[in-house]
C-alpha atoms as a PDB file:
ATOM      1  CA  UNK A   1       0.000   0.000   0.000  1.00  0.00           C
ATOM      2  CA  UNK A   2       1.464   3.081  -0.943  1.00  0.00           C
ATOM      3  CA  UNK A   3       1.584   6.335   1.451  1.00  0.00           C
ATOM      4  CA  UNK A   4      -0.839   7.920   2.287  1.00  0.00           C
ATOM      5  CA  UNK A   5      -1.551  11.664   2.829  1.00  0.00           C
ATOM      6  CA  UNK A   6      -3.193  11.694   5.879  1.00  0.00           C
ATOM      7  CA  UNK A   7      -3.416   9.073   8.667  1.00  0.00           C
ATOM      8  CA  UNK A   8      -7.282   7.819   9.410  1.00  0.00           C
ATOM      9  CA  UNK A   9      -8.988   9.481  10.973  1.00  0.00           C
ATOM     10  CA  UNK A  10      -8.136  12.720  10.765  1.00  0.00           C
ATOM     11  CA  UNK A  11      -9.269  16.219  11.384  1.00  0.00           C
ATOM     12  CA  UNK A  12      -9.225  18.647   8.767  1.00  0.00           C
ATOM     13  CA  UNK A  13     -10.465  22.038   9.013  1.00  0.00           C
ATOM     14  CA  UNK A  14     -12.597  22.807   5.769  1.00  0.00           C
ATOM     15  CA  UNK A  15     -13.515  25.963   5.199  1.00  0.00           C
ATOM     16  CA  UNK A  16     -13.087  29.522   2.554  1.00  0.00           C
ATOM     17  CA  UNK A  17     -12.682  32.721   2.340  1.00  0.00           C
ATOM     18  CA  UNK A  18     -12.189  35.765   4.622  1.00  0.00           C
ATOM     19  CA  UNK A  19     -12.293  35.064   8.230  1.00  0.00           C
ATOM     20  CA  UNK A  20     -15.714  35.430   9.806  1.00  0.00           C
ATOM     21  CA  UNK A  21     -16.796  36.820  13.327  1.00  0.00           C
ATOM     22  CA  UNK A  22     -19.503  35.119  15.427  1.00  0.00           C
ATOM     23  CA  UNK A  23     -21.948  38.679  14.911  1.00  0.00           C
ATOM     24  CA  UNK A  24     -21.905  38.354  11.147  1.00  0.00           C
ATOM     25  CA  UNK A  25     -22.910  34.871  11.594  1.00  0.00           C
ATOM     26  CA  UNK A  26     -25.969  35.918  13.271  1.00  0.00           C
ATOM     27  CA  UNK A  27     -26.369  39.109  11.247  1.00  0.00           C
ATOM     28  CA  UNK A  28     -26.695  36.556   8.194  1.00  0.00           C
ATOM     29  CA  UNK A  29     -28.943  34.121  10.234  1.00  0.00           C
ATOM     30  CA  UNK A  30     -30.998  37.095  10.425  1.00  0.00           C
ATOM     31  CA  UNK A  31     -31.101  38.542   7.397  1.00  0.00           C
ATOM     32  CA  UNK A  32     -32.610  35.308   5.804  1.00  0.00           C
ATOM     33  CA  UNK A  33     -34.483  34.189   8.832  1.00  0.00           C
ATOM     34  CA  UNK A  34     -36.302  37.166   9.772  1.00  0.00           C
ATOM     35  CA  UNK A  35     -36.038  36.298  12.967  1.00  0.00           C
ATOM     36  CA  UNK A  36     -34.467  38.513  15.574  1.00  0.00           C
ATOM     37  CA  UNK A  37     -31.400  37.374  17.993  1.00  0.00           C
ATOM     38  CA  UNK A  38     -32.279  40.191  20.419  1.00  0.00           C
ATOM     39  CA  UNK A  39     -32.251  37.447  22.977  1.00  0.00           C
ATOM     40  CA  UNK A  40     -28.532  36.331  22.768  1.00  0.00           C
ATOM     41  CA  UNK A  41     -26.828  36.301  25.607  1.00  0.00           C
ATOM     42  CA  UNK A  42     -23.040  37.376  25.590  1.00  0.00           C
ATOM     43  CA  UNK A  43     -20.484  36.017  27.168  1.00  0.00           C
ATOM     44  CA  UNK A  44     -16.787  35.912  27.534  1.00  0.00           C
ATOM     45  CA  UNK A  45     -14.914  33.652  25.143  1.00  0.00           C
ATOM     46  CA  UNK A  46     -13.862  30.428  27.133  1.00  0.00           C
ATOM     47  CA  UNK A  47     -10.187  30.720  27.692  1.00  0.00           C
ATOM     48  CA  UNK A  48      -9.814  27.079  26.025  1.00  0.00           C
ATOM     49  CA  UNK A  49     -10.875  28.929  22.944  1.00  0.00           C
ATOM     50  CA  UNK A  50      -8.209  29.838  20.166  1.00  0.00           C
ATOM     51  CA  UNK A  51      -8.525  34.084  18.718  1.00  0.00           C
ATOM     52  CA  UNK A  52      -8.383  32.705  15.382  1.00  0.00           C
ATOM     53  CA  UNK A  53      -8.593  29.466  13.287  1.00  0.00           C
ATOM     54  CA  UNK A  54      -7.977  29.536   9.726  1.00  0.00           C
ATOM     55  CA  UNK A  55      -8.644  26.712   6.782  1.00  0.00           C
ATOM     56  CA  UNK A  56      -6.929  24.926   4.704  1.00  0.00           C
ATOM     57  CA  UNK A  57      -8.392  22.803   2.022  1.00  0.00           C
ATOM     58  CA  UNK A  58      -4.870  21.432   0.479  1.00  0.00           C
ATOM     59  CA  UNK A  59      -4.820  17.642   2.033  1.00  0.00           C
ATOM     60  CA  UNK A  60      -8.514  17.921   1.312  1.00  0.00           C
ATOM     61  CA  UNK A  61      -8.344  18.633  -2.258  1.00  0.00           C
ATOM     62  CA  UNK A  62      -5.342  15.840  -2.627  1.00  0.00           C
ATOM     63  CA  UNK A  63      -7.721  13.223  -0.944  1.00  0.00           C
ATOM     64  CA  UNK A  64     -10.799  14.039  -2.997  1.00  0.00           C
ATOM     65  CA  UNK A  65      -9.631  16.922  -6.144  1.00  0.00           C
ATOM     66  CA  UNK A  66     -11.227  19.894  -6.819  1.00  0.00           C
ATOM     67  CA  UNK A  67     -14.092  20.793  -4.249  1.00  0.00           C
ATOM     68  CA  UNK A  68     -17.093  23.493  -5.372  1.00  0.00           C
ATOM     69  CA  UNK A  69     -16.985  26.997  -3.311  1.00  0.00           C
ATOM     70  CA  UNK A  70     -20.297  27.814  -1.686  1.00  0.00           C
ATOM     71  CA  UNK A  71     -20.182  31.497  -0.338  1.00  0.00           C
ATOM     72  CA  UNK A  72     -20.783  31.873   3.149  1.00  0.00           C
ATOM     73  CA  UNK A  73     -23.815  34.251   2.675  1.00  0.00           C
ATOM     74  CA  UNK A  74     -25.336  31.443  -0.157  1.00  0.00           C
ATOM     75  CA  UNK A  75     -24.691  28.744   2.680  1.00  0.00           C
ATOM     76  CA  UNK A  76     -26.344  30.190   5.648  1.00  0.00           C
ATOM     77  CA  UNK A  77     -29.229  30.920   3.003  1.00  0.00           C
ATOM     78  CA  UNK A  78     -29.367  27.339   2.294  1.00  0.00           C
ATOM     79  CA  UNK A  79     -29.569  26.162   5.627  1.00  0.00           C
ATOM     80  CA  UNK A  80     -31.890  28.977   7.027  1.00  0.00           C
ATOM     81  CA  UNK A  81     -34.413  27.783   4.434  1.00  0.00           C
ATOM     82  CA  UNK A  82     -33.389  24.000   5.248  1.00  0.00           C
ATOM     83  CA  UNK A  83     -34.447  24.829   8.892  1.00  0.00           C
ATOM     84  CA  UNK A  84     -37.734  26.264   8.139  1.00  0.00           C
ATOM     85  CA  UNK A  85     -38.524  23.407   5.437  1.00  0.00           C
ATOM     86  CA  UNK A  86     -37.523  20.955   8.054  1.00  0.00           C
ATOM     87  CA  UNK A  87     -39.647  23.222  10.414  1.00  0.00           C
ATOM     88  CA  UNK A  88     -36.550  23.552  12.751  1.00  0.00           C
ATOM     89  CA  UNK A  89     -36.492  27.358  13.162  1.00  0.00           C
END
């Protein structure tokens, strides 16, 4: 068997694009929700928790080729409407 890229299993962090803050998350949510997140509750980060985490699709595009880009704003589209299909949200 020849080598292999990555040992199994193994955590990859998948992701594109600009980084994204936790807000703009919800600001999106929002957006195609119409729902309000007036009742968040903020807290401090827990100190276990890293500033900043970036991507990187390389092994992932060895293992599997060329992947498709969905932008983040098209995604959490997709899955608002998902949830209210599903009735979830």
């Amino acid at each position: 068997m020849g080598d292999s890229i990555v040992s199994i299993p193994s955590i990859l962090n998948i992701g594109f694009g600009p980084t994204t803050i936790t807000s703009d998350l919800f600001s999106l949510i929002e957006k195609h929700s119409g729902m309000k997140h007036s009742n968040l509750k903020y807290v401090d980060r827990p100190k276990v928790d890293v500033d900043v985490t970036s991507a990187d699709n390389s092994i992932l595009v060895q293992l599997i080729g060329e992947i498709e880009v969905t932008p983040l704003e098209i995604g959490i589209k997709n899955f608002v409407n998902w949830a209210i299909d599903e009735k979830i949200i």
